[in-house]
C-alpha atoms as a PDB file:
ATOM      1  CA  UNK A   1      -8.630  -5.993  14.214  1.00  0.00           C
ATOM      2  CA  UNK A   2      -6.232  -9.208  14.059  1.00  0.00           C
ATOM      3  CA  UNK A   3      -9.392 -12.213  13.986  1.00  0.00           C
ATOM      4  CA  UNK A   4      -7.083 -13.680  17.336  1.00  0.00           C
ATOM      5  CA  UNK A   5      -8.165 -10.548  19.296  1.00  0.00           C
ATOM      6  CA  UNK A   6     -11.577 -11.695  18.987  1.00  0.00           C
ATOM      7  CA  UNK A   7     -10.853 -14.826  20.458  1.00  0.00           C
ATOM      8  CA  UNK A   8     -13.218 -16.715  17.828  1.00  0.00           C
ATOM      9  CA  UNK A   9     -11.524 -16.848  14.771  1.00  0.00           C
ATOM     10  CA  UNK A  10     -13.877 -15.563  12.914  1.00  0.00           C
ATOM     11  CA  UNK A  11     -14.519 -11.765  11.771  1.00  0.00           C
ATOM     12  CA  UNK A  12     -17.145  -9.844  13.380  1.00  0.00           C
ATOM     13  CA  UNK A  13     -20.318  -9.615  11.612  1.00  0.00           C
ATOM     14  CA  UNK A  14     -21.244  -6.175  12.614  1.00  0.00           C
ATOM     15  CA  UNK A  15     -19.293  -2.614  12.691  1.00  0.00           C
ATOM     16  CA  UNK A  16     -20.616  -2.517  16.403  1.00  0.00           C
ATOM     17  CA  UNK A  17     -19.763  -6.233  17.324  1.00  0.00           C
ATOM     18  CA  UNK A  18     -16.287  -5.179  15.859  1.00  0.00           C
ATOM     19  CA  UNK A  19     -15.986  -2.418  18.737  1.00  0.00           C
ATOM     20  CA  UNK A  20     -17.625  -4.652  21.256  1.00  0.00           C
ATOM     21  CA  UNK A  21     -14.744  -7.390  20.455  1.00  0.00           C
ATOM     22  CA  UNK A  22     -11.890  -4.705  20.871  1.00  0.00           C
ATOM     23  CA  UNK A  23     -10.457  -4.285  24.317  1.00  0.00           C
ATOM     24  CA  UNK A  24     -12.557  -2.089  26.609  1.00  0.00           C
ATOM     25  CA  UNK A  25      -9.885   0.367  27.337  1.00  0.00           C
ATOM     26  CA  UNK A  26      -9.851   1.491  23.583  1.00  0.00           C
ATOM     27  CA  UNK A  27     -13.156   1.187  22.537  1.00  0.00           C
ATOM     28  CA  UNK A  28     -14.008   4.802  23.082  1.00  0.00           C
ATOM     29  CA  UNK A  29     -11.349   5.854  20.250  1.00  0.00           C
ATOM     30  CA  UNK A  30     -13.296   2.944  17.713  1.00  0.00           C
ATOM     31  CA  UNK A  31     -16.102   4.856  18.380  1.00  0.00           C
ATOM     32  CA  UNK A  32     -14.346   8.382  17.767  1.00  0.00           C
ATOM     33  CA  UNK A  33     -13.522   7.318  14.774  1.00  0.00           C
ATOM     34  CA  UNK A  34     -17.040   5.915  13.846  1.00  0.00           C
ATOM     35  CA  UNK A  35     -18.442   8.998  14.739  1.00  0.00           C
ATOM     36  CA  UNK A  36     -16.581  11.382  12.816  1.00  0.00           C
ATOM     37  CA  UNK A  37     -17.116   8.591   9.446  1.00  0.00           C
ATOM     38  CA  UNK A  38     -20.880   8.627  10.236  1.00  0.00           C
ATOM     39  CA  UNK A  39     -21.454  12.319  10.913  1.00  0.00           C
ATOM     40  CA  UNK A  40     -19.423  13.120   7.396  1.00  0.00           C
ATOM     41  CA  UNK A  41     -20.988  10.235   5.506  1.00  0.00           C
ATOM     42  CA  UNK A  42     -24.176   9.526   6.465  1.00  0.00           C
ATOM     43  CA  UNK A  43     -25.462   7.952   3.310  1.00  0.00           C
ATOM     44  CA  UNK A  44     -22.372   5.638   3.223  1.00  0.00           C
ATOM     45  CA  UNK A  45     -23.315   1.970   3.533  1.00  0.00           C
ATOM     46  CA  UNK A  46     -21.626   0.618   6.871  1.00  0.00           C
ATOM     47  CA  UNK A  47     -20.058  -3.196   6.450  1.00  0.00           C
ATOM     48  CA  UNK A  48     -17.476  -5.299   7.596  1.00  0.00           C
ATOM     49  CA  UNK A  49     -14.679  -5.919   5.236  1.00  0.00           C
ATOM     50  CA  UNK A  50     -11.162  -7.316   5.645  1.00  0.00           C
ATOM     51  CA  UNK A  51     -12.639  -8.273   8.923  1.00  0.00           C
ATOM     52  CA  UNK A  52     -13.046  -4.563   9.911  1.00  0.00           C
ATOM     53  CA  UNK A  53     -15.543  -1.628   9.626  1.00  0.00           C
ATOM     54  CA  UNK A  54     -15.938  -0.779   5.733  1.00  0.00           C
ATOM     55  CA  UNK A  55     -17.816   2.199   4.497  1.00  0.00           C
ATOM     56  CA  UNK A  56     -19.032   2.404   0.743  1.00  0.00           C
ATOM     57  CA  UNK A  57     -20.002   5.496  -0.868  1.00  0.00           C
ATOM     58  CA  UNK A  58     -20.139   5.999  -4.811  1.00  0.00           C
ATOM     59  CA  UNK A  59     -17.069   3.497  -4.683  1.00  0.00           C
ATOM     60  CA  UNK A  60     -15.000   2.329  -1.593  1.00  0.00           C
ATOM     61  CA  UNK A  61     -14.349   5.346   1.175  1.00  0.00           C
ATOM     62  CA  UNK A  62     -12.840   4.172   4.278  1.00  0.00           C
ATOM     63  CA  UNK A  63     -12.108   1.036   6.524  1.00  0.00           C
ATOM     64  CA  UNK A  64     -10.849   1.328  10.147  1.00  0.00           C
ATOM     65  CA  UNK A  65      -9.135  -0.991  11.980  1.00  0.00           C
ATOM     66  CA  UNK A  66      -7.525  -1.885  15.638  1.00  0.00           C
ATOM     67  CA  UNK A  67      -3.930  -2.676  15.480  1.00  0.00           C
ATOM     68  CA  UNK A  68      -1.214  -3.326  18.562  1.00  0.00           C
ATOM     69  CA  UNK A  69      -0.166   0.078  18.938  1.00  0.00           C
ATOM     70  CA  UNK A  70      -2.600   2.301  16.618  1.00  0.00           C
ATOM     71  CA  UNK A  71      -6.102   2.659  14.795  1.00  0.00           C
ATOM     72  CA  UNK A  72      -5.652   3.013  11.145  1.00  0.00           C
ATOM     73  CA  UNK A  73      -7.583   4.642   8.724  1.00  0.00           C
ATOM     74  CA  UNK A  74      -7.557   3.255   5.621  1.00  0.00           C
ATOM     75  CA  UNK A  75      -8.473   5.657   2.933  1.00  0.00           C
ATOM     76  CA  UNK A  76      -7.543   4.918  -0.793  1.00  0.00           C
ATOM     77  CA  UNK A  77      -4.740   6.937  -2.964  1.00  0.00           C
ATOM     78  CA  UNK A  78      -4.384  10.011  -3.388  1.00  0.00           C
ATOM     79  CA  UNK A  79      -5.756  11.293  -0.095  1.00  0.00           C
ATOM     80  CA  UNK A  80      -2.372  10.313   2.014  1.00  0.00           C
ATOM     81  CA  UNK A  81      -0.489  12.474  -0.116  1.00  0.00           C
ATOM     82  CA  UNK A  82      -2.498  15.030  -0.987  1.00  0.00           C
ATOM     83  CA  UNK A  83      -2.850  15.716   2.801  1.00  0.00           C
ATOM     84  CA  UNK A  84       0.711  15.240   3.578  1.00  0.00           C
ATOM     85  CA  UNK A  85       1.265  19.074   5.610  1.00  0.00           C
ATOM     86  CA  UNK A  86      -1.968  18.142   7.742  1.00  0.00           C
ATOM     87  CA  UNK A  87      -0.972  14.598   8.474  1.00  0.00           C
ATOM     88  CA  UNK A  88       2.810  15.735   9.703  1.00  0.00           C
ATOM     89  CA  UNK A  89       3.940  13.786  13.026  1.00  0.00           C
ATOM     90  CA  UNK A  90       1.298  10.853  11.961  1.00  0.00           C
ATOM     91  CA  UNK A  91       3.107   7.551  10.485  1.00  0.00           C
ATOM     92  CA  UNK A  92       1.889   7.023   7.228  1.00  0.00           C
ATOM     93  CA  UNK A  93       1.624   4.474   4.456  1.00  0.00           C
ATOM     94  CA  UNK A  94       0.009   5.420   0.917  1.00  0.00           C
ATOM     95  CA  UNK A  95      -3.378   4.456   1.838  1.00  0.00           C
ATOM     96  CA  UNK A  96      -3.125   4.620   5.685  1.00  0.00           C
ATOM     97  CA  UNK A  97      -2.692   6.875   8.332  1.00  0.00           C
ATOM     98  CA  UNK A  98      -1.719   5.271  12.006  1.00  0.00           C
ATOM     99  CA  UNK A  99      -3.269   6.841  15.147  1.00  0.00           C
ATOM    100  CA  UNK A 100      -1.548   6.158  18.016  1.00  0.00           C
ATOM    101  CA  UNK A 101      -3.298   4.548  21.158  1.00  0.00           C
ATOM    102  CA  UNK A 102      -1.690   6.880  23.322  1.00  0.00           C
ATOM    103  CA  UNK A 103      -3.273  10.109  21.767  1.00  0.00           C
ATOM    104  CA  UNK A 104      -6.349  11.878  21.711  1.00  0.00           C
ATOM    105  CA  UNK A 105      -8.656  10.956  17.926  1.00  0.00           C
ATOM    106  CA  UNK A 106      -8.144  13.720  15.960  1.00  0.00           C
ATOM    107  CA  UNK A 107     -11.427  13.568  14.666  1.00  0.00           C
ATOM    108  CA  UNK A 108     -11.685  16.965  12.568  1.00  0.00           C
ATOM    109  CA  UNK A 109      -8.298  15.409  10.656  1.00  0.00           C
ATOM    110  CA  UNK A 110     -10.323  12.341  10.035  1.00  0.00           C
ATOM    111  CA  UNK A 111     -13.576  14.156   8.738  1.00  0.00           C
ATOM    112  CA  UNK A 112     -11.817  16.237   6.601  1.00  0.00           C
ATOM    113  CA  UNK A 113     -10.266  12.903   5.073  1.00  0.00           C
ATOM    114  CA  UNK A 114     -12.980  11.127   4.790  1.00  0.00           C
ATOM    115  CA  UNK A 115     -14.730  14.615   3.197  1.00  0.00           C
ATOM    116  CA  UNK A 116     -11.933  14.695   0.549  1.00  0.00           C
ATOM    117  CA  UNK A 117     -12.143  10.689  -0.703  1.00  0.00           C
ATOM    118  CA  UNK A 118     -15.843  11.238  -1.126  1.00  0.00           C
ATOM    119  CA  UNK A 119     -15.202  14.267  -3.533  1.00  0.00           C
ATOM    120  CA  UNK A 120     -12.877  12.161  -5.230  1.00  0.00           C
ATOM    121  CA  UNK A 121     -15.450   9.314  -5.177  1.00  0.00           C
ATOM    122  CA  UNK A 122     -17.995  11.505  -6.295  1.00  0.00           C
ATOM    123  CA  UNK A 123     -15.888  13.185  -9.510  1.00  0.00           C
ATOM    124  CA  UNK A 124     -14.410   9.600 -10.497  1.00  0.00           C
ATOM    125  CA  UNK A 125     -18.068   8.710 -11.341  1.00  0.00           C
ATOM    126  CA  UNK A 126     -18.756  11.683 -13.167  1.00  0.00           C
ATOM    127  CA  UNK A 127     -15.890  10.780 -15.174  1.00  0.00           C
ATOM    128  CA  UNK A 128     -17.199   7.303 -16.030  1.00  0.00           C
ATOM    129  CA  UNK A 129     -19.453   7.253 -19.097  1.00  0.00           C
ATOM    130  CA  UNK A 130     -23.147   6.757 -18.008  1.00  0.00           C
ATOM    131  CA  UNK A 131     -22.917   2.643 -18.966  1.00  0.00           C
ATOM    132  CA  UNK A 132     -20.118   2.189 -16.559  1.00  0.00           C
ATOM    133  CA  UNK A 133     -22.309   3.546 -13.902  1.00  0.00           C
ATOM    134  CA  UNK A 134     -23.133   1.200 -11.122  1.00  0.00           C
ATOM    135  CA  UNK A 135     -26.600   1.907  -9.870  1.00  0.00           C
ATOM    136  CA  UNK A 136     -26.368   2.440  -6.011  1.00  0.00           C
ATOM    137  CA  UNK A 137     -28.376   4.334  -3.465  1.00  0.00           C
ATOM    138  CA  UNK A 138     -25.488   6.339  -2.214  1.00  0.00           C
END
């Protein structure tokens, strides 16, 4: 969410402050979203980055975020494209997908997202020799 939405200039400190700060009428879809990222990674660590909800496992995942006229969901390359046929009539950038305001969360499209960058986090650590490894609890 823009920092000027906010009103303080500063970036929330909390993944729940960040909903609390949005405007009322769309905080319901922050927390659709938050939902379906929690109930697919529940061992991800929950942050605020970019000055908006960050989720870390085995490497970065995800990052939401309120814009004007959409939520994205920020996932990193290859998901976008690799998902292409189930993300047709969503705008799209390489790492983002733009849910409208004005539409109902598709929350089994964003757990099954979320599911497939945590495979790919998972088997991109595999592939790193065992020194490369970062220690971390999820």
């Amino acid at each position: 969410m823009p920092r000027e939405r906010l009103g303080t200039g500063e970036s929330p400190k909390s993944v729940d402050a960040y909903i609390s700060a949005a405007p009322r009428e769309v905080q319901p879809k922050l927390r659709k979203v938050l939902a379906a990222i929690r109930e697919v990674a529940p061992a991800a660590a929950e942050s605020i980055s970019y000055g908006m909800p960050f989720y870390s496992y085995r490497g970065r995942l995800a990052w939401f975020g309120l814009q004007r006229a959409h939520i994205g969901l920020y996932l990193r390359p290859p998901v976008i494209e690799e998902h292409r046929g189930d993300l047709a009539g969503y705008q799209t950038t390489k790492s983002a997908v733009h849910l409208s305001l004005n539409k109902e969360i598709p929350v089994p499209l964003i757990k099954k997202l979320v599911r497939a960058r945590m495979k790919m986090n998972e088997a991109e650590r595999k592939a790193l020799p065992t020194s490369r490894r970062r220690r971390t609890k999820a």
